[in-house]
PDB file of N, CA and C in Angstrom:
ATOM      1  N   UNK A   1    -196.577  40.346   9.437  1.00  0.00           N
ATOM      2  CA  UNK A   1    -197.027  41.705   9.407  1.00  0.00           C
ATOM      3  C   UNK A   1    -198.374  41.796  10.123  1.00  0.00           C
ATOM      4  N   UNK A   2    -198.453  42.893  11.733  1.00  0.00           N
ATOM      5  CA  UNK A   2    -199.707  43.265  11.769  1.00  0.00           C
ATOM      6  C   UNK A   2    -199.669  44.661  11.720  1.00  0.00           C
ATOM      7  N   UNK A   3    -200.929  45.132  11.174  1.00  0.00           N
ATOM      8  CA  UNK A   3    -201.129  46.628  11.245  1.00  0.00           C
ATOM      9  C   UNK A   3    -199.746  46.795  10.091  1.00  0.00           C
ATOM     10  N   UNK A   4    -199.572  46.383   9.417  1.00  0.00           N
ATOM     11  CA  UNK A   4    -198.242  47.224   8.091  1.00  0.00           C
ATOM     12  C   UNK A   4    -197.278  47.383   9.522  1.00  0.00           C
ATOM     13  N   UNK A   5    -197.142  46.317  10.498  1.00  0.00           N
ATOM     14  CA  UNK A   5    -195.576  46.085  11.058  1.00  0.00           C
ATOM     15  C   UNK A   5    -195.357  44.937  11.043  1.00  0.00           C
ATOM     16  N   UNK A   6    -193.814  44.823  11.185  1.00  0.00           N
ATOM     17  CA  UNK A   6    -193.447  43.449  11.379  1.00  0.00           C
ATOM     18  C   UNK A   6    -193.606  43.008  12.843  1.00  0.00           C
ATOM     19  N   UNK A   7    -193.870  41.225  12.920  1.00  0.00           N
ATOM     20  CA  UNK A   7    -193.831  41.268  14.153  1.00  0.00           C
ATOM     21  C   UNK A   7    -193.310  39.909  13.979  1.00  0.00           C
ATOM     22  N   UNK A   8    -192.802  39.399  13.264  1.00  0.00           N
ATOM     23  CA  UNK A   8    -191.907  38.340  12.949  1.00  0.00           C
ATOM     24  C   UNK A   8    -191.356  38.012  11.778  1.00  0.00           C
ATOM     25  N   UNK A   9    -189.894  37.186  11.237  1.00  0.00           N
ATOM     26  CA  UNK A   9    -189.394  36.947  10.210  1.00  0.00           C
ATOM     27  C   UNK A   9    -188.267  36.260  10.234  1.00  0.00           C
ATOM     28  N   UNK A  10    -187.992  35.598   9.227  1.00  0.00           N
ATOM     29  CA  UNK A  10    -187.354  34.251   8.905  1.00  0.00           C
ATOM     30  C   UNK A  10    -186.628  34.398   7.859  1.00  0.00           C
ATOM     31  N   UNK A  11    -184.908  33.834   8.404  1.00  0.00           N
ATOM     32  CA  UNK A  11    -184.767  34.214   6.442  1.00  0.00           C
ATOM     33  C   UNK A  11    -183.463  32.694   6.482  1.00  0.00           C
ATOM     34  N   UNK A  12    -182.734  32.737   5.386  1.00  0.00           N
ATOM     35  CA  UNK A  12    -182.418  32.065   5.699  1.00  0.00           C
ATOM     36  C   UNK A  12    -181.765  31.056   4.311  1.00  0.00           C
ATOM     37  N   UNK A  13    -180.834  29.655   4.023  1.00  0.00           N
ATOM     38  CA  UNK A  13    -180.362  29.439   2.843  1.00  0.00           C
ATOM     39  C   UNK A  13    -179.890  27.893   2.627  1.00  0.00           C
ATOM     40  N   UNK A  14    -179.823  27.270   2.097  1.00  0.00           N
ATOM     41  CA  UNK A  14    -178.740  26.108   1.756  1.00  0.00           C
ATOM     42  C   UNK A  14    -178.369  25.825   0.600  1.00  0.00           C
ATOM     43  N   UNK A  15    -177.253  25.269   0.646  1.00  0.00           N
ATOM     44  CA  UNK A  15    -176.831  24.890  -0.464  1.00  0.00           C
ATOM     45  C   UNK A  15    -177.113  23.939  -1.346  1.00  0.00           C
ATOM     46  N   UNK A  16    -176.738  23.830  -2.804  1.00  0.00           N
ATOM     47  CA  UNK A  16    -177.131  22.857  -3.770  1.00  0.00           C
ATOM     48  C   UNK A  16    -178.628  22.711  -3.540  1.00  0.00           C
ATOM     49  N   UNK A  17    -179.552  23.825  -3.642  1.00  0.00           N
ATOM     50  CA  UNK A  17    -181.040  24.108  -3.445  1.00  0.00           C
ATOM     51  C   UNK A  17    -181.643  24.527  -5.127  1.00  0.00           C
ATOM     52  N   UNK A  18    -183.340  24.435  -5.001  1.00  0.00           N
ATOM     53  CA  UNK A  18    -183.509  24.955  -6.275  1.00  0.00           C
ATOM     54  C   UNK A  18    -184.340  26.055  -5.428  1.00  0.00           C
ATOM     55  N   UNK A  19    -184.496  27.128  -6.234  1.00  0.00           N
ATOM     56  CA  UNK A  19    -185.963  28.253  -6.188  1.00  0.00           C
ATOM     57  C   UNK A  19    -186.951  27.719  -5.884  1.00  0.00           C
ATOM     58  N   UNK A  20    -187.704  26.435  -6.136  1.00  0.00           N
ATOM     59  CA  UNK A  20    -188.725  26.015  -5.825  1.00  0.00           C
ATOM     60  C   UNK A  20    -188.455  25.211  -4.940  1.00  0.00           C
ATOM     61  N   UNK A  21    -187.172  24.551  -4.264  1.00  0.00           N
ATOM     62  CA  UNK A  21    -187.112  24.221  -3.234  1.00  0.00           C
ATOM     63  C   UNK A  21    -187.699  25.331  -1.606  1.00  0.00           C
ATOM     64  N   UNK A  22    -186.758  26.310  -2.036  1.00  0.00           N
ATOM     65  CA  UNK A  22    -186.562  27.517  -1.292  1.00  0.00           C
ATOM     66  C   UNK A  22    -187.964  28.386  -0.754  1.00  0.00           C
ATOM     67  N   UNK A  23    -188.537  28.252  -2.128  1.00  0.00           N
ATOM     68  CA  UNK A  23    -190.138  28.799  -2.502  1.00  0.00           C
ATOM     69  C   UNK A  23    -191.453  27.869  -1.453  1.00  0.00           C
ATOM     70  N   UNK A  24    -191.036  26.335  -1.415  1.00  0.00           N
ATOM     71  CA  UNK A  24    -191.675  25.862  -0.429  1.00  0.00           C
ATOM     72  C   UNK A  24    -191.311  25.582   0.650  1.00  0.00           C
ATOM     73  N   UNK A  25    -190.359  26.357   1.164  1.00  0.00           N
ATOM     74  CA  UNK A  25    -189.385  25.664   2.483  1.00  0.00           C
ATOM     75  C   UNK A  25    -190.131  27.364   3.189  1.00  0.00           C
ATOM     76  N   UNK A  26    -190.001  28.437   2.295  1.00  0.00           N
ATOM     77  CA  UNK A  26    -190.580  29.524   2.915  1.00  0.00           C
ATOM     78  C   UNK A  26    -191.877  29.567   3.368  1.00  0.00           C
ATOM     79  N   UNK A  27    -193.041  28.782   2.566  1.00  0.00           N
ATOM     80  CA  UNK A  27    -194.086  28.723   2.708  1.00  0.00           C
ATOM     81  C   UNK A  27    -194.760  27.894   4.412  1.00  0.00           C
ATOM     82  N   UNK A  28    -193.736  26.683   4.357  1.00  0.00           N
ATOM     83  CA  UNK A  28    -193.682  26.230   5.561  1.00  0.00           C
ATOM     84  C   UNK A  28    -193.224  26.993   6.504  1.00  0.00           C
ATOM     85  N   UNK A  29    -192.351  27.667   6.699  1.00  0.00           N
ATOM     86  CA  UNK A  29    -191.425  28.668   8.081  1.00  0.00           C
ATOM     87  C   UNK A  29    -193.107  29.443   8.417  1.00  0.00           C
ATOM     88  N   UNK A  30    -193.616  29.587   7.153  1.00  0.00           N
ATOM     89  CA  UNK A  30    -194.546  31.112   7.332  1.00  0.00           C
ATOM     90  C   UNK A  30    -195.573  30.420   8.540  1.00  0.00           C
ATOM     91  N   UNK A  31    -195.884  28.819   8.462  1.00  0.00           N
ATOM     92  CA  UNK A  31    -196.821  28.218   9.523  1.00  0.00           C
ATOM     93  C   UNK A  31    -196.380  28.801  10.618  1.00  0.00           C
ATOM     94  N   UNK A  32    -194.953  28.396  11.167  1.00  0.00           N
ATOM     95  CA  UNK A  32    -194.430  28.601  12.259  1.00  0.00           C
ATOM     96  C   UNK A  32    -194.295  29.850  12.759  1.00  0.00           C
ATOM     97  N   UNK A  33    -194.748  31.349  11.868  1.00  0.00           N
ATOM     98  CA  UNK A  33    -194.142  32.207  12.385  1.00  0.00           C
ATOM     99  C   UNK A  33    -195.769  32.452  12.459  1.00  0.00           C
ATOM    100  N   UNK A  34    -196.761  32.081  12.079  1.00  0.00           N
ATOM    101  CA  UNK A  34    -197.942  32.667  12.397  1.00  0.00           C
ATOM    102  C   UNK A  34    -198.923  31.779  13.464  1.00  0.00           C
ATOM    103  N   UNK A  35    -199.252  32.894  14.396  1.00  0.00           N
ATOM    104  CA  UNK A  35    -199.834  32.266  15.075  1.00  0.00           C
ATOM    105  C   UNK A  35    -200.916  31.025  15.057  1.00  0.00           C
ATOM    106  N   UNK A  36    -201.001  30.220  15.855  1.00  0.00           N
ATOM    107  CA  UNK A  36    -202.279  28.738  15.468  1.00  0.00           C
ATOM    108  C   UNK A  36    -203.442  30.145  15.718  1.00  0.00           C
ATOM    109  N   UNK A  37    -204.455  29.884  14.791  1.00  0.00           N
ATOM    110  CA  UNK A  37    -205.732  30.596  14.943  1.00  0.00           C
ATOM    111  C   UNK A  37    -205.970  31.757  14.662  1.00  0.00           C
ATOM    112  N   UNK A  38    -204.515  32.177  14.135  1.00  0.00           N
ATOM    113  CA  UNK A  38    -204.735  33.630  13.817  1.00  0.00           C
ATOM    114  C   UNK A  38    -205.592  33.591  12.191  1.00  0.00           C
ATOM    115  N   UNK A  39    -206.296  34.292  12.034  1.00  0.00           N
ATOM    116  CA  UNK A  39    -206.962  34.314  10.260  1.00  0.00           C
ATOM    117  C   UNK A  39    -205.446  35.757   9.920  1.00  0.00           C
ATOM    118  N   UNK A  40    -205.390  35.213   8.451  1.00  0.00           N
ATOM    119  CA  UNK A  40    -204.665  35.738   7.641  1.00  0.00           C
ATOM    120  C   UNK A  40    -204.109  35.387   6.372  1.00  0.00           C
ATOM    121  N   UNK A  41    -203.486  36.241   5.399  1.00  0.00           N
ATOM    122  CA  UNK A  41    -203.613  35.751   3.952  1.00  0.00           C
ATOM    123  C   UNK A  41    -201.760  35.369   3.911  1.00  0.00           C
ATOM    124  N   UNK A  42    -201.630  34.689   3.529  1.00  0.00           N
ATOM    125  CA  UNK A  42    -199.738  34.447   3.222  1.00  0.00           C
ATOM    126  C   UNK A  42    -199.866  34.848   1.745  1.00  0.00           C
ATOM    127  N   UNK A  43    -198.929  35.347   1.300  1.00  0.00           N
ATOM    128  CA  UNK A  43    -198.814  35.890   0.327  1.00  0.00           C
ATOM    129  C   UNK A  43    -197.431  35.472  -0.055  1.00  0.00           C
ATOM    130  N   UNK A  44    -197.359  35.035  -1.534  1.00  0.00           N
ATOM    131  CA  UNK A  44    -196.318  34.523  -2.120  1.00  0.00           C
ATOM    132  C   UNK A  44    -195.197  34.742  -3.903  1.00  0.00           C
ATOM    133  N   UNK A  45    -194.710  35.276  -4.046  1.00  0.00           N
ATOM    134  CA  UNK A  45    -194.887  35.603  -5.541  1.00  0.00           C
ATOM    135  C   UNK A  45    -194.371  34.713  -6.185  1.00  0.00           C
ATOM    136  N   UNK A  46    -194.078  32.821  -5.476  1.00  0.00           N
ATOM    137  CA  UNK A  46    -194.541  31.869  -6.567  1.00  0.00           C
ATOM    138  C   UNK A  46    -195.584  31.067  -7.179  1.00  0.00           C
ATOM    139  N   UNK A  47    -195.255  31.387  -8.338  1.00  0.00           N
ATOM    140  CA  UNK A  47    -197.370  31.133  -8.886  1.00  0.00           C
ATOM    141  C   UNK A  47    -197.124  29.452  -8.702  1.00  0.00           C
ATOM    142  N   UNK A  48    -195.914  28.720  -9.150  1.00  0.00           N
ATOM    143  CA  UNK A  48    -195.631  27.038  -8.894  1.00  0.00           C
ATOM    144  C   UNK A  48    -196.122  26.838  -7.482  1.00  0.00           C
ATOM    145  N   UNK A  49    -195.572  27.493  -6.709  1.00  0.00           N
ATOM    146  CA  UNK A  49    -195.830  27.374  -4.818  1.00  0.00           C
ATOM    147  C   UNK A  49    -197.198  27.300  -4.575  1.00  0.00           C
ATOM    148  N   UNK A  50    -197.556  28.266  -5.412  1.00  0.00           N
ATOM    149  CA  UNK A  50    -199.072  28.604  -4.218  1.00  0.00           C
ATOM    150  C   UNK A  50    -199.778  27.538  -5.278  1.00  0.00           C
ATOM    151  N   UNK A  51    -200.075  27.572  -6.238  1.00  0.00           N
ATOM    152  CA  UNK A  51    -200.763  26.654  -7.545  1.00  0.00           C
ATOM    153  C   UNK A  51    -200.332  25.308  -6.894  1.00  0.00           C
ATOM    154  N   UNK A  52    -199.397  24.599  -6.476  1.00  0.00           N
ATOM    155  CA  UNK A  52    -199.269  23.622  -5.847  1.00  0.00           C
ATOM    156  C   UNK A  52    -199.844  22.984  -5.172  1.00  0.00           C
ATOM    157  N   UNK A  53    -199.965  24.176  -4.061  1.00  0.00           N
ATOM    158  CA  UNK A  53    -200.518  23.949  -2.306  1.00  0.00           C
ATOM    159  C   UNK A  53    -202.058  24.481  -2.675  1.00  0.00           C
ATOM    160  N   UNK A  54    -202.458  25.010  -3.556  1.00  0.00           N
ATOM    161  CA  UNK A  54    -203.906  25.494  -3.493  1.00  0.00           C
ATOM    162  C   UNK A  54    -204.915  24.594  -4.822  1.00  0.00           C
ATOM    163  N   UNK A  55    -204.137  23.424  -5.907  1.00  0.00           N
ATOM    164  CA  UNK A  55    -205.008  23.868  -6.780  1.00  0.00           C
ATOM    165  C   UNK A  55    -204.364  22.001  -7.179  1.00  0.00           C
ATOM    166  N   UNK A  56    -203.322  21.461  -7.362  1.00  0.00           N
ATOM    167  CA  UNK A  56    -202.323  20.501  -7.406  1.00  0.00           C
ATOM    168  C   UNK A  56    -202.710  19.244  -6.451  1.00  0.00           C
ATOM    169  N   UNK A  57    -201.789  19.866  -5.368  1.00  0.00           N
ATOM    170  CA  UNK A  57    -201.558  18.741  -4.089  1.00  0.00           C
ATOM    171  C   UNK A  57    -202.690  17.595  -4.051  1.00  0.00           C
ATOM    172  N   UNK A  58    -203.846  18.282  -3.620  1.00  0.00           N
ATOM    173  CA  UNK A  58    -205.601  17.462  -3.820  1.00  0.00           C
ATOM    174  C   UNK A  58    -205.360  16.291  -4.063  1.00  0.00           C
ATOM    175  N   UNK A  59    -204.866  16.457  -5.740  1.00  0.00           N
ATOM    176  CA  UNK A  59    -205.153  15.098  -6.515  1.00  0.00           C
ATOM    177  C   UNK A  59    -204.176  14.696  -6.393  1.00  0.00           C
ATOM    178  N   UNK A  60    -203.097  14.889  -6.304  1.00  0.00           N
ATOM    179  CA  UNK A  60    -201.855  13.991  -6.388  1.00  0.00           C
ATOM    180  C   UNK A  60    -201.923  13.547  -4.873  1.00  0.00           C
ATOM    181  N   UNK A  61    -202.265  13.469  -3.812  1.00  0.00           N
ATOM    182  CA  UNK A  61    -202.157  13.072  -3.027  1.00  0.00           C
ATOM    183  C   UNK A  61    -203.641  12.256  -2.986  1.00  0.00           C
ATOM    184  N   UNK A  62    -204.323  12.026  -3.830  1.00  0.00           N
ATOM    185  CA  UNK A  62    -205.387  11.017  -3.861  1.00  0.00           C
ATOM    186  C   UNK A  62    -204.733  10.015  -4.705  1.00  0.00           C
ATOM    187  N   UNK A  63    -204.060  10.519  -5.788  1.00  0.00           N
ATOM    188  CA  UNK A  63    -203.163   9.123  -7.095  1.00  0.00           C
ATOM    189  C   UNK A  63    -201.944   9.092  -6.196  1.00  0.00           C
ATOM    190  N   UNK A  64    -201.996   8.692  -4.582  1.00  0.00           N
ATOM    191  CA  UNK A  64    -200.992   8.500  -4.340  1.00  0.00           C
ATOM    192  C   UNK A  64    -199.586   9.186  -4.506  1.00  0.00           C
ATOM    193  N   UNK A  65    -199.778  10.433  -4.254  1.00  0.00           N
ATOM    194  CA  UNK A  65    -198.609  11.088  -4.495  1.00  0.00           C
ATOM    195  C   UNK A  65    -197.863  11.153  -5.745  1.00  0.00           C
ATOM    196  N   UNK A  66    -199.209  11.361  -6.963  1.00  0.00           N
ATOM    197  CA  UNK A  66    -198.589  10.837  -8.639  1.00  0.00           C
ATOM    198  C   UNK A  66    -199.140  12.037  -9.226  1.00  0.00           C
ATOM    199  N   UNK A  67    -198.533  12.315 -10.093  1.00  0.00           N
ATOM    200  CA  UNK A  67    -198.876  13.574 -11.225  1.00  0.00           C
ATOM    201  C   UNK A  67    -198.924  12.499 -12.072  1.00  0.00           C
ATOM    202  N   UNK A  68    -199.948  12.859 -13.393  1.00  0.00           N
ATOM    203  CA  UNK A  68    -200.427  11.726 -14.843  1.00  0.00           C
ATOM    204  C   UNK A  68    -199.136  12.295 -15.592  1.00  0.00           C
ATOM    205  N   UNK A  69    -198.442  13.166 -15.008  1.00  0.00           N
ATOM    206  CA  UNK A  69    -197.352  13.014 -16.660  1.00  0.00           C
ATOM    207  C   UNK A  69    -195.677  12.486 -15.852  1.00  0.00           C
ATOM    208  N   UNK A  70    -195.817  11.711 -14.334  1.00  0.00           N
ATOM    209  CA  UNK A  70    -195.429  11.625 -13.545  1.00  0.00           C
ATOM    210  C   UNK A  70    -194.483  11.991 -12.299  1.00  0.00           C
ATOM    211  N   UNK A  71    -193.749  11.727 -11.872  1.00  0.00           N
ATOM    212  CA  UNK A  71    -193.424  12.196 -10.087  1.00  0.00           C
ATOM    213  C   UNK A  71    -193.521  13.710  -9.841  1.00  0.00           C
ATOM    214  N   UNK A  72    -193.838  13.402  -8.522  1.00  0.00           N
ATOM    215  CA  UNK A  72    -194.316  15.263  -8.175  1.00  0.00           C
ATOM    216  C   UNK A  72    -192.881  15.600  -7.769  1.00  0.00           C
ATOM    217  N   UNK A  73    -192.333  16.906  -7.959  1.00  0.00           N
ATOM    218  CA  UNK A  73    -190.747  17.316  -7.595  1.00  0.00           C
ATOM    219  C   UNK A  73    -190.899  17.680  -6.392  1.00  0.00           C
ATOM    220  N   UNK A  74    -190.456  17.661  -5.382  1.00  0.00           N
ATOM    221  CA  UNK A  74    -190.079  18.227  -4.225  1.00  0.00           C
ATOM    222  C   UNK A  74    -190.967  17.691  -3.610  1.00  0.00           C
ATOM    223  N   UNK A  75    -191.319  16.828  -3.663  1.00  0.00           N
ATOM    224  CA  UNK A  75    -192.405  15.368  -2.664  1.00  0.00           C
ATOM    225  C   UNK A  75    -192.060  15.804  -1.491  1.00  0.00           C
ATOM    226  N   UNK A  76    -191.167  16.089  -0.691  1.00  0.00           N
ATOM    227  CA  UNK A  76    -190.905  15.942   0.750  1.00  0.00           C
ATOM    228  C   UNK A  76    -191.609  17.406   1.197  1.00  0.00           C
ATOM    229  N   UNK A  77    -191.213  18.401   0.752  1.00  0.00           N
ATOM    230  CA  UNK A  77    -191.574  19.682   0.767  1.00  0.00           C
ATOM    231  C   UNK A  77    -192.897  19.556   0.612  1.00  0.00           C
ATOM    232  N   UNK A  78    -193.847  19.327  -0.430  1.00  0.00           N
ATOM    233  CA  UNK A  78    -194.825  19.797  -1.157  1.00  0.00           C
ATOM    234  C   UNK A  78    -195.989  18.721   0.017  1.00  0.00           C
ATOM    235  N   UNK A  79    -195.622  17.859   0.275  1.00  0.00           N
ATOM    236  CA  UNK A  79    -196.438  16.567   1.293  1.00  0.00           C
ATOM    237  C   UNK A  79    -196.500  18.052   2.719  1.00  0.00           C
ATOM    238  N   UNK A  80    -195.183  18.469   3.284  1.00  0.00           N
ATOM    239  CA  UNK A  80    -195.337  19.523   4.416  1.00  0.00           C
ATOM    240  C   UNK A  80    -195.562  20.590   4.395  1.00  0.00           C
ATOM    241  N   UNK A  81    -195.786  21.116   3.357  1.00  0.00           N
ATOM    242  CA  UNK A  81    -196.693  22.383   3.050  1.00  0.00           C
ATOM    243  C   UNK A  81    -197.898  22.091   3.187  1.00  0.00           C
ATOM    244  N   UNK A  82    -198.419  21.396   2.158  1.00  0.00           N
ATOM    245  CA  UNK A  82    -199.882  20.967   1.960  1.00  0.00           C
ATOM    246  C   UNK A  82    -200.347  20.420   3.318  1.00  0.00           C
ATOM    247  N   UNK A  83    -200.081  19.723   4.030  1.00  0.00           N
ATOM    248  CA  UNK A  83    -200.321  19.006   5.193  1.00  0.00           C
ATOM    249  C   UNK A  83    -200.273  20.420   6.158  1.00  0.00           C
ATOM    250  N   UNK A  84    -199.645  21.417   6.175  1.00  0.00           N
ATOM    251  CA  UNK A  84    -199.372  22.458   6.986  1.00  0.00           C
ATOM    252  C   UNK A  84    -201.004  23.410   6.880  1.00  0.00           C
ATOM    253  N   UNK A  85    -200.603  23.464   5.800  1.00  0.00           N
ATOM    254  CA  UNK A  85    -201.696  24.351   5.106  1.00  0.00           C
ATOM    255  C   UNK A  85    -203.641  23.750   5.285  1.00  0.00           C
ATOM    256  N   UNK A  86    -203.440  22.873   5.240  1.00  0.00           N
ATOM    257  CA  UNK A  86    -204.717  22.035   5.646  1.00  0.00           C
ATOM    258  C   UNK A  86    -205.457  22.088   6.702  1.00  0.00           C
ATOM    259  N   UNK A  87    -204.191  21.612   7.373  1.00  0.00           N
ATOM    260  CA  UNK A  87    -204.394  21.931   9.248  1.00  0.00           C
ATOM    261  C   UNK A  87    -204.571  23.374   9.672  1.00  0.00           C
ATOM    262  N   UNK A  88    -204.320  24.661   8.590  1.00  0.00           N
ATOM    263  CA  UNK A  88    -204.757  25.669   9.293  1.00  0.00           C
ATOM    264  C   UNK A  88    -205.808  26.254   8.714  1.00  0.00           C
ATOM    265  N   UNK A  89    -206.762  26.090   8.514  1.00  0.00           N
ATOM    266  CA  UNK A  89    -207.760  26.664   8.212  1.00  0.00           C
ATOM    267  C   UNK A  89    -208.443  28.258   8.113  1.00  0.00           C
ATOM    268  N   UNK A  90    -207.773  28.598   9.003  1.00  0.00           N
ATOM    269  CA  UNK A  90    -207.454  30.040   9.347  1.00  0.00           C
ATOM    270  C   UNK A  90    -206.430  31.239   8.260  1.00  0.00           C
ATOM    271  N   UNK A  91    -205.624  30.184   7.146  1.00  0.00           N
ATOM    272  CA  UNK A  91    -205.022  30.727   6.635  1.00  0.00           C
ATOM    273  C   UNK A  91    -205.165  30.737   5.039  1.00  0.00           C
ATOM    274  N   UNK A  92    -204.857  31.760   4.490  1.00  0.00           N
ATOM    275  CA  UNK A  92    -204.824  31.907   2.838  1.00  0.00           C
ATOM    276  C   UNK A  92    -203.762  31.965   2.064  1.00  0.00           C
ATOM    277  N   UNK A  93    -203.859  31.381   1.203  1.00  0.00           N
ATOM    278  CA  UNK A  93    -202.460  31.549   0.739  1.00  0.00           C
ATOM    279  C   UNK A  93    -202.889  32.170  -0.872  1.00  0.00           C
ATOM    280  N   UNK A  94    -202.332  33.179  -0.999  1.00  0.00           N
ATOM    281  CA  UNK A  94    -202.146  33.711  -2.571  1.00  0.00           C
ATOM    282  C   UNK A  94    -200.876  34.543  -2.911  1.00  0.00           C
ATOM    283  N   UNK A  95    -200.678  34.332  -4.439  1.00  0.00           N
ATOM    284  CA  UNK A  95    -199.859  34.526  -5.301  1.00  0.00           C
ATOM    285  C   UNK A  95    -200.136  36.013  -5.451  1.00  0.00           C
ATOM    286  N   UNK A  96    -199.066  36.983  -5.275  1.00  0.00           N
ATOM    287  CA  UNK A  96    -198.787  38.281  -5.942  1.00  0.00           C
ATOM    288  C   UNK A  96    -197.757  38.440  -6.814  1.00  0.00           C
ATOM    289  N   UNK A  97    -198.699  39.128  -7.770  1.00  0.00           N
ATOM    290  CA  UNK A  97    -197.062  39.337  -8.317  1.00  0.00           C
ATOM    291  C   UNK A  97    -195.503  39.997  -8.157  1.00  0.00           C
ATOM    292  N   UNK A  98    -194.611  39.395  -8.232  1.00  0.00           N
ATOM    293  CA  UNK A  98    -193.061  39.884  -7.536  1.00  0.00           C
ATOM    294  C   UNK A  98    -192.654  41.067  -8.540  1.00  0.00           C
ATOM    295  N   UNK A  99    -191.753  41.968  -8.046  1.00  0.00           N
ATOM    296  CA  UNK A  99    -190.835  42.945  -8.372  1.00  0.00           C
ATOM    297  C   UNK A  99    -192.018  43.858  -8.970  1.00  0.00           C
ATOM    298  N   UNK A 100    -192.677  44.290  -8.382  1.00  0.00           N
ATOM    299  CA  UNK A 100    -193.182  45.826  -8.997  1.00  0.00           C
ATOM    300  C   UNK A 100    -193.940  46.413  -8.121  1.00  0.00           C
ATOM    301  N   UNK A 101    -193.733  46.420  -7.097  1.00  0.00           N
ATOM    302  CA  UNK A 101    -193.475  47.728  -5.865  1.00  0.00           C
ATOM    303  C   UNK A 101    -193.962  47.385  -4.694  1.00  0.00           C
ATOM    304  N   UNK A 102    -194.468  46.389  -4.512  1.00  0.00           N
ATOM    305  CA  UNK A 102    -195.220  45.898  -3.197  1.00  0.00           C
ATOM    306  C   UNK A 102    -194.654  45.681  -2.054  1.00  0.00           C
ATOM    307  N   UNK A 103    -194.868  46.537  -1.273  1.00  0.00           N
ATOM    308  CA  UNK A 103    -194.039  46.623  -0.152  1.00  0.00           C
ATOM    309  C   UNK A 103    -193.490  45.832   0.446  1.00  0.00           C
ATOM    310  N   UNK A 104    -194.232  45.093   0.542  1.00  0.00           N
ATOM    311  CA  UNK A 104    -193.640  43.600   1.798  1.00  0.00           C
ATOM    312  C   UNK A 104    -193.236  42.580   0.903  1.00  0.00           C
ATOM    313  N   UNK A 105    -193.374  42.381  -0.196  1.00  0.00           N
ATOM    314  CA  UNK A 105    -192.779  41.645  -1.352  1.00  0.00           C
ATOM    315  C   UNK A 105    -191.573  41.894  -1.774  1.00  0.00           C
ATOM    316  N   UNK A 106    -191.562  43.332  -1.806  1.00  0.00           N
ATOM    317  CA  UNK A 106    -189.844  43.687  -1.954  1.00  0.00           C
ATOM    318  C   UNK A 106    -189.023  43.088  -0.724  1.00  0.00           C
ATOM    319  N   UNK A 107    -189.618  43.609   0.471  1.00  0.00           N
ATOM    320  CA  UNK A 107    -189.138  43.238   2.163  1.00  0.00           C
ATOM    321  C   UNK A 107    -188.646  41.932   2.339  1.00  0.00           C
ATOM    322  N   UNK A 108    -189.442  41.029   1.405  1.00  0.00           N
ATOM    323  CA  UNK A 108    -189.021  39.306   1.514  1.00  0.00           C
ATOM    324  C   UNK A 108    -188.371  38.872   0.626  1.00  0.00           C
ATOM    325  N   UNK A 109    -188.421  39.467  -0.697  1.00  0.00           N
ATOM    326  CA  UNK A 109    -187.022  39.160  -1.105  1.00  0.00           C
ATOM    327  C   UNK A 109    -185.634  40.233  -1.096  1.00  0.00           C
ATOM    328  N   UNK A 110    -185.813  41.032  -0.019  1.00  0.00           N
ATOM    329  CA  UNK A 110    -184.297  41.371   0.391  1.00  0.00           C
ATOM    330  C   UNK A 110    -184.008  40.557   1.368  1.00  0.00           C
ATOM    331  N   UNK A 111    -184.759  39.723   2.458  1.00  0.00           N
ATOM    332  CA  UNK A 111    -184.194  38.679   3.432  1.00  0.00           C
ATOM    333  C   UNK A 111    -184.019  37.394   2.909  1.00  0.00           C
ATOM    334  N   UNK A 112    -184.715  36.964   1.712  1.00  0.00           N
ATOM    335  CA  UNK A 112    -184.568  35.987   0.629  1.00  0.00           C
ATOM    336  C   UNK A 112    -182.826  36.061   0.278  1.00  0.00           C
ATOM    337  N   UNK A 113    -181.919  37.579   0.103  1.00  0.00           N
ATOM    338  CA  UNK A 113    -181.246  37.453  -0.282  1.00  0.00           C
ATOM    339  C   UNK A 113    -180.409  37.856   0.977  1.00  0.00           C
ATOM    340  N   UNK A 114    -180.694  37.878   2.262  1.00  0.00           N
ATOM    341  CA  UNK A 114    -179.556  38.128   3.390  1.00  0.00           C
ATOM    342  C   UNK A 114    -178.827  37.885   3.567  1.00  0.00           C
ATOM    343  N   UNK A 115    -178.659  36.384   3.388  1.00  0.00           N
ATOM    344  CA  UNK A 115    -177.515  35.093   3.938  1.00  0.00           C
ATOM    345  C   UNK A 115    -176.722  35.296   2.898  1.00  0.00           C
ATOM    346  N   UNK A 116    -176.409  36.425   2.070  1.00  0.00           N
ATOM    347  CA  UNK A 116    -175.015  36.774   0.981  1.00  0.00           C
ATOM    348  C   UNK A 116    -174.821  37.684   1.799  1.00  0.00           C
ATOM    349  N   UNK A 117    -175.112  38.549   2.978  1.00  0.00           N
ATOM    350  CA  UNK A 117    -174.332  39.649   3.113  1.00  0.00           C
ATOM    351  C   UNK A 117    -173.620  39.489   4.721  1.00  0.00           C
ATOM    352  N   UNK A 118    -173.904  37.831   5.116  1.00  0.00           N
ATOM    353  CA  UNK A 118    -173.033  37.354   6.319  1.00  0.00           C
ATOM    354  C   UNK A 118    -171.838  37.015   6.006  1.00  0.00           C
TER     355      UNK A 118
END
C-alpha cells in the first residue's frame, strides 16, 4: 500500500500447513514485495508472528536456536523472517488487531482466503 493504494500483493496456499506456518511465510513474501530502502510499517494481525520476529528470535538465536522450555516451532521459517527482517532496517513490523474493520486487514485476509475460490 502507497498513498491507501495497492501497488503490490501476494497471496497464496499449501497444503498440510499450520496458521503459524502461513502467518510467517506471509511475513517473508512482504520483504519481497517491498521495496530494499523503502521505510515502512508491515502490519500483521499475528501477535505469535510479530512477538516472534520482534521480541523472541534475539535470544533464541543466541541459545543457539533454543527456547528454555525447548525447540522453537517453525525453525526454518522463523531463522528467514528474522534474518529478513534484520537486514531491513527500514522496516517495522507491528501487530494489529484482526477482524474489526481495518481496511487493509480485512483486504489480506480475503487474499489469505483466495486460493478456495480457484
Amino acid at each position: 500500500m502507497v498513498d491507501d493504494e495497492i501497488v503490490a500483493e501476494d497471496c497464496g496456499h499449501e497444503a498440510e500447513t499450520t496458521n503459524n506456518r502461513m502467518e510467517l511465510t506471509a511475513l517473508i513474501k512482504a520483504l519481497d514485495l517491498i521495496p530494499e530502502g523503502t521505510a515502512t510499517t508491515v502490519y500483521s494481525d499475528s501477535h505469535l508472528a510479530v512477538r516472534t520476529i520482534t521480541e523472541w528470535a534475539e535470544g533464541w538465536e543466541k541459545r543457539g536456536w533454543k527456547r528454555k522450555s525447548g525447540p522453537v516451532e517453525n525453525l526454518d521459517l522463523v531463522k528467514q523472517a528474522y534474518a529478513g527482517y534484520r537486514s531491513r532496517p527500514e522496516l517495522q513490523l507491528e501487530w494489529i488487531k484482526a477482524h474489526v474493520g481495518y481496511r487493509w486487514n480485512e483486504y489480506a485476509d480475503q487474499l489469505a482466503n483466495r486460493w478456495r475460490e480457484s
